[in-house]
N, C-alpha and C. Protein backbone atom coordinates (compact mmCIF):
# COMPACT_ATOMS: atom_id res chain seq x y z
N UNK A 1 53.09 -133.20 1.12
CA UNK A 1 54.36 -133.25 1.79
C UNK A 1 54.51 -131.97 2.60
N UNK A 2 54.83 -132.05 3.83
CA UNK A 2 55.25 -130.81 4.67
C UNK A 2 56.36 -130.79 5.20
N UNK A 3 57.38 -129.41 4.56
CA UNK A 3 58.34 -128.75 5.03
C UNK A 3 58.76 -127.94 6.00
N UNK A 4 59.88 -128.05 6.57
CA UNK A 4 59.97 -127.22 7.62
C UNK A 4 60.64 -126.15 7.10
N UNK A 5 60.72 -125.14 7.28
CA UNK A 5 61.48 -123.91 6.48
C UNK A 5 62.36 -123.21 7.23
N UNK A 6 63.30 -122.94 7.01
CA UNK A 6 64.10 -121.53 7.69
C UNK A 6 64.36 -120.86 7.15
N UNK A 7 64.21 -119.58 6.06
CA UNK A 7 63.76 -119.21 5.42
C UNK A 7 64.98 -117.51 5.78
N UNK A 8 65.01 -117.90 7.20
CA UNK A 8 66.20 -116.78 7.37
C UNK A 8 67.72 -117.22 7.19
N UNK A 9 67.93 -118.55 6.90
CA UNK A 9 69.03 -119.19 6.53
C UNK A 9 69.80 -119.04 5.37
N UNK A 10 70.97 -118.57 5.18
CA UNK A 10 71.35 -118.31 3.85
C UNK A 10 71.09 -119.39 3.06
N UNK A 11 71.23 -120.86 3.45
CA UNK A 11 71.18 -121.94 2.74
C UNK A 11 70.06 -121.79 1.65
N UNK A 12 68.86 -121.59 1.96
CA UNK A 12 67.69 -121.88 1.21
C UNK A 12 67.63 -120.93 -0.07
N UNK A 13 68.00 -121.67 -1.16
CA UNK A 13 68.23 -120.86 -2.29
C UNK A 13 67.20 -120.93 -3.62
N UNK A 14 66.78 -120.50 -4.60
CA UNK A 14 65.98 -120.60 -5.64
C UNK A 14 65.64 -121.76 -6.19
N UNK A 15 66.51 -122.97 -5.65
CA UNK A 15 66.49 -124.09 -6.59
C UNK A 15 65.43 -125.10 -5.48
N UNK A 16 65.14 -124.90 -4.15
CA UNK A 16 64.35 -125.16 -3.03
C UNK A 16 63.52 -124.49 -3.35
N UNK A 17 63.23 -123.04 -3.26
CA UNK A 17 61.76 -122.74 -3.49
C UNK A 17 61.23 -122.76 -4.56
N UNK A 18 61.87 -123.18 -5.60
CA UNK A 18 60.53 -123.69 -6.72
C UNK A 18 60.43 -124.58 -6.80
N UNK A 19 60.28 -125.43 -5.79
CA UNK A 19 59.93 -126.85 -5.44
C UNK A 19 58.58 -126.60 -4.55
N UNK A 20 59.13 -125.66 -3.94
CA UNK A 20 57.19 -125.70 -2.66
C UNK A 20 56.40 -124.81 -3.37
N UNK A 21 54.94 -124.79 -3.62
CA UNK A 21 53.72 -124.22 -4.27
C UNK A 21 53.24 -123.40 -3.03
N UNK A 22 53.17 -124.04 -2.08
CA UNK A 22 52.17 -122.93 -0.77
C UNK A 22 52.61 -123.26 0.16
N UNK A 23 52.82 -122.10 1.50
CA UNK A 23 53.66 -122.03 2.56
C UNK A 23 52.58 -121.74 3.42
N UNK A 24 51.39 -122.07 4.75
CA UNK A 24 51.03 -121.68 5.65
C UNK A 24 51.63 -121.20 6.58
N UNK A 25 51.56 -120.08 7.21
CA UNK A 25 52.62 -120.09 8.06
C UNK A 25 51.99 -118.68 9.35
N UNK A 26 52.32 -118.25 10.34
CA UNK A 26 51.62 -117.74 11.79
C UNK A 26 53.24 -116.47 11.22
N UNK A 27 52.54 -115.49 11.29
CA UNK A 27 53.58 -113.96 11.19
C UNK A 27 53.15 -113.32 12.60
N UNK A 28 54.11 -113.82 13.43
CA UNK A 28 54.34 -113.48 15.08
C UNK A 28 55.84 -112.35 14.83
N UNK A 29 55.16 -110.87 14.86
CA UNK A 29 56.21 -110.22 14.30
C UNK A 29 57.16 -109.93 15.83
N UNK A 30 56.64 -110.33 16.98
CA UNK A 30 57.51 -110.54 17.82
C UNK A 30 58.87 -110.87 18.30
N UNK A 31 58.49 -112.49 17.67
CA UNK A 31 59.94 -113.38 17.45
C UNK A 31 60.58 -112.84 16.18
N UNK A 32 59.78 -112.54 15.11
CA UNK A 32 60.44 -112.31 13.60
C UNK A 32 61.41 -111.24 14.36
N UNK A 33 61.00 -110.24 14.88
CA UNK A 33 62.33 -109.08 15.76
C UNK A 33 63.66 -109.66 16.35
N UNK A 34 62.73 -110.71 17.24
CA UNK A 34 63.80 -111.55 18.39
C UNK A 34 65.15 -112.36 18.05
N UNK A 35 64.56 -112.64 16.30
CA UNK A 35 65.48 -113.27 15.35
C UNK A 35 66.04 -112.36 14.62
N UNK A 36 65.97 -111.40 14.43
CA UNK A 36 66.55 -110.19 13.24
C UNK A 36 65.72 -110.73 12.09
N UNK A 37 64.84 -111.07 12.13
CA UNK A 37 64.22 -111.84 10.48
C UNK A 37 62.75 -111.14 10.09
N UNK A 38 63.11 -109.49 10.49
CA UNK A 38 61.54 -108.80 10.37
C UNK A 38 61.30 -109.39 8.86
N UNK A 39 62.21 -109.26 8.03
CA UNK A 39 61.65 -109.35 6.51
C UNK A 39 61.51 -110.49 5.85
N UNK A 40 61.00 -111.29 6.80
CA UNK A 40 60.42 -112.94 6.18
C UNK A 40 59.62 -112.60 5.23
N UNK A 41 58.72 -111.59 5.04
CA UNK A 41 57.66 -111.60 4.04
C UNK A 41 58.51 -111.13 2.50
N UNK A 42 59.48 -110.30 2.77
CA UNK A 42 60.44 -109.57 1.42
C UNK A 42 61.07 -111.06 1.19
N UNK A 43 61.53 -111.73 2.07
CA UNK A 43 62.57 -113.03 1.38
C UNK A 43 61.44 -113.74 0.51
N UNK A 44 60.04 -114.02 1.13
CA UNK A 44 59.22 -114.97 0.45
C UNK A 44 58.94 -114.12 -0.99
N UNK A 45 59.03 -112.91 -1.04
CA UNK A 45 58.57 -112.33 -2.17
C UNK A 45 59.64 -112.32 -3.29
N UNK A 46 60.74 -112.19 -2.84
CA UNK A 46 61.93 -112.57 -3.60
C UNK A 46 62.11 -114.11 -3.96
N UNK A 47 61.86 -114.85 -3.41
CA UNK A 47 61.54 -116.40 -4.33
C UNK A 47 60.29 -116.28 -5.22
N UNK A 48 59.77 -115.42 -5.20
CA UNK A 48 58.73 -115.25 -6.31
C UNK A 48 57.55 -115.93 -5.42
N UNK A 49 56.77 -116.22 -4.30
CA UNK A 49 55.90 -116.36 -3.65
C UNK A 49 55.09 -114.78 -3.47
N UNK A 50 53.52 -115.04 -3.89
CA UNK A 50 52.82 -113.89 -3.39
C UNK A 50 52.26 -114.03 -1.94
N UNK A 51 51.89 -112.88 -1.01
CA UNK A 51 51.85 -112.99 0.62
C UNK A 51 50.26 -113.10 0.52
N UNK A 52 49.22 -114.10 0.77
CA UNK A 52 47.86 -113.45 1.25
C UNK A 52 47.39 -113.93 2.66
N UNK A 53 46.44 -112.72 2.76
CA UNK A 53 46.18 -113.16 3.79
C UNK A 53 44.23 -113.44 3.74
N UNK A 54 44.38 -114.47 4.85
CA UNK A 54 42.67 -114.72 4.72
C UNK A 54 42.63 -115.62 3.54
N UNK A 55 43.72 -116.55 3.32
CA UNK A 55 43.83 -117.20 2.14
C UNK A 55 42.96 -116.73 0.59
N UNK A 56 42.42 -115.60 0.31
CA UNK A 56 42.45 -115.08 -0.99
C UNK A 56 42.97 -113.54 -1.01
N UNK A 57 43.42 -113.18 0.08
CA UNK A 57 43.49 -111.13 -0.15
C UNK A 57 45.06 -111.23 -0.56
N UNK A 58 45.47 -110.53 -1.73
CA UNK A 58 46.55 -110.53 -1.63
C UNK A 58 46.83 -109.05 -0.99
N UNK A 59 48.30 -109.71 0.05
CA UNK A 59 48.92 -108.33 0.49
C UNK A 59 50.22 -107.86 -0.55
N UNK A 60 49.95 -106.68 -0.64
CA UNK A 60 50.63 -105.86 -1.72
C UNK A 60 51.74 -105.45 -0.86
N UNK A 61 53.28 -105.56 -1.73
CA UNK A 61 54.35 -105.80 -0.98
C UNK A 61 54.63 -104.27 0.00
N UNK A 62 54.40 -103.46 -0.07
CA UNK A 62 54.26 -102.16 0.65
C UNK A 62 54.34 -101.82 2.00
N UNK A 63 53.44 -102.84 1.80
CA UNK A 63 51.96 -103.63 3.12
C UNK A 63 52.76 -104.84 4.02
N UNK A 64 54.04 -105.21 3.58
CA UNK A 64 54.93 -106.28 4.58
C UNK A 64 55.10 -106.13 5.86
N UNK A 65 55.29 -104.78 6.20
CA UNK A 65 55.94 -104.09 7.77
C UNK A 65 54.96 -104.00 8.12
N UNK A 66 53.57 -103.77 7.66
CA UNK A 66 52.47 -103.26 8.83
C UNK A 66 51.94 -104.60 9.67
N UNK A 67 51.19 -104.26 10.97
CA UNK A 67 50.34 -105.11 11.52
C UNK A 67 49.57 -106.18 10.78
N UNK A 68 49.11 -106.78 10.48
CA UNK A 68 48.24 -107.84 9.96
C UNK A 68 48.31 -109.12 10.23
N UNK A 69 47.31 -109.79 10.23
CA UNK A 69 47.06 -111.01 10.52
C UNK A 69 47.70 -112.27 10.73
N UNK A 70 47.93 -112.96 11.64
CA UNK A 70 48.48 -113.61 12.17
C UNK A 70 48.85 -114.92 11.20
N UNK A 71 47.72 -115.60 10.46
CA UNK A 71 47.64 -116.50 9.69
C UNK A 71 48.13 -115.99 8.14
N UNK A 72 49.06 -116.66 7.64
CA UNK A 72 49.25 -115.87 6.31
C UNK A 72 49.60 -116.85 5.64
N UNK A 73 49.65 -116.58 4.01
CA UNK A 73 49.74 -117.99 3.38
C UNK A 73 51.26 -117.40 2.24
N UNK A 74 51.70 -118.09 1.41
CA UNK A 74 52.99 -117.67 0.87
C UNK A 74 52.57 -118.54 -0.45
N UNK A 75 52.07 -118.03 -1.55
CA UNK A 75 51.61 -119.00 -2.75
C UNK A 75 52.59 -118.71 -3.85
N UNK A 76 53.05 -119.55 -4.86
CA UNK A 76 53.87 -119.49 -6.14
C UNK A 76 52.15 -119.11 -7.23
N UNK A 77 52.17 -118.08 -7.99
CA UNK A 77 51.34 -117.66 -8.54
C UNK A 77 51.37 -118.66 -9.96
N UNK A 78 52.65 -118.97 -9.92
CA UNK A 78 52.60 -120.21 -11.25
C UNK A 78 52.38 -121.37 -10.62
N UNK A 79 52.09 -121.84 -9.77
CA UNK A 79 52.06 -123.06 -9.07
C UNK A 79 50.41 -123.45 -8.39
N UNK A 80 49.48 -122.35 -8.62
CA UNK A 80 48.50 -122.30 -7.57
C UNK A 80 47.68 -123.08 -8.53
């Protein structure tokens, strides 16, 4: 099943994301600015999703603001 997410929406609350297991998703920190939504990666980490990238590296939350890879994945560590 594939979801569409808005993820900068107040709506989307705890009881939605432990429903989705893995999020693919393109981190164009461009628009994330253009929207005020630099911290898509802190919201996904706060539903309890870990960030990797290269689908096995995990990025360590520190590591959210810097440059990196375009392709990134958003996994429930109890769900994988």
């Amino acid at each position: 099943m594939h979801w569409v997410l808005n993820v900068r929406s107040k709506g989307m609350g705890q009881e939605v994301a432990d429903k989705i297991h893995h999020v693919h998703f393109e981190k164009a920190d461009l628009f994330l600015k253009a929207h005020n939504c630099e911290d898509l990666l802190q919201r996904f980490h706060g539903f309890g999703f870990d960030i990797y990238r290269d689908q096995q590296t995990l990025v360590h939350p520190s590591n959210y603001n810097q440059p990196m890879p375009y392709d990134l994945d958003a996994k429930r560590p109890d769900k994988v």
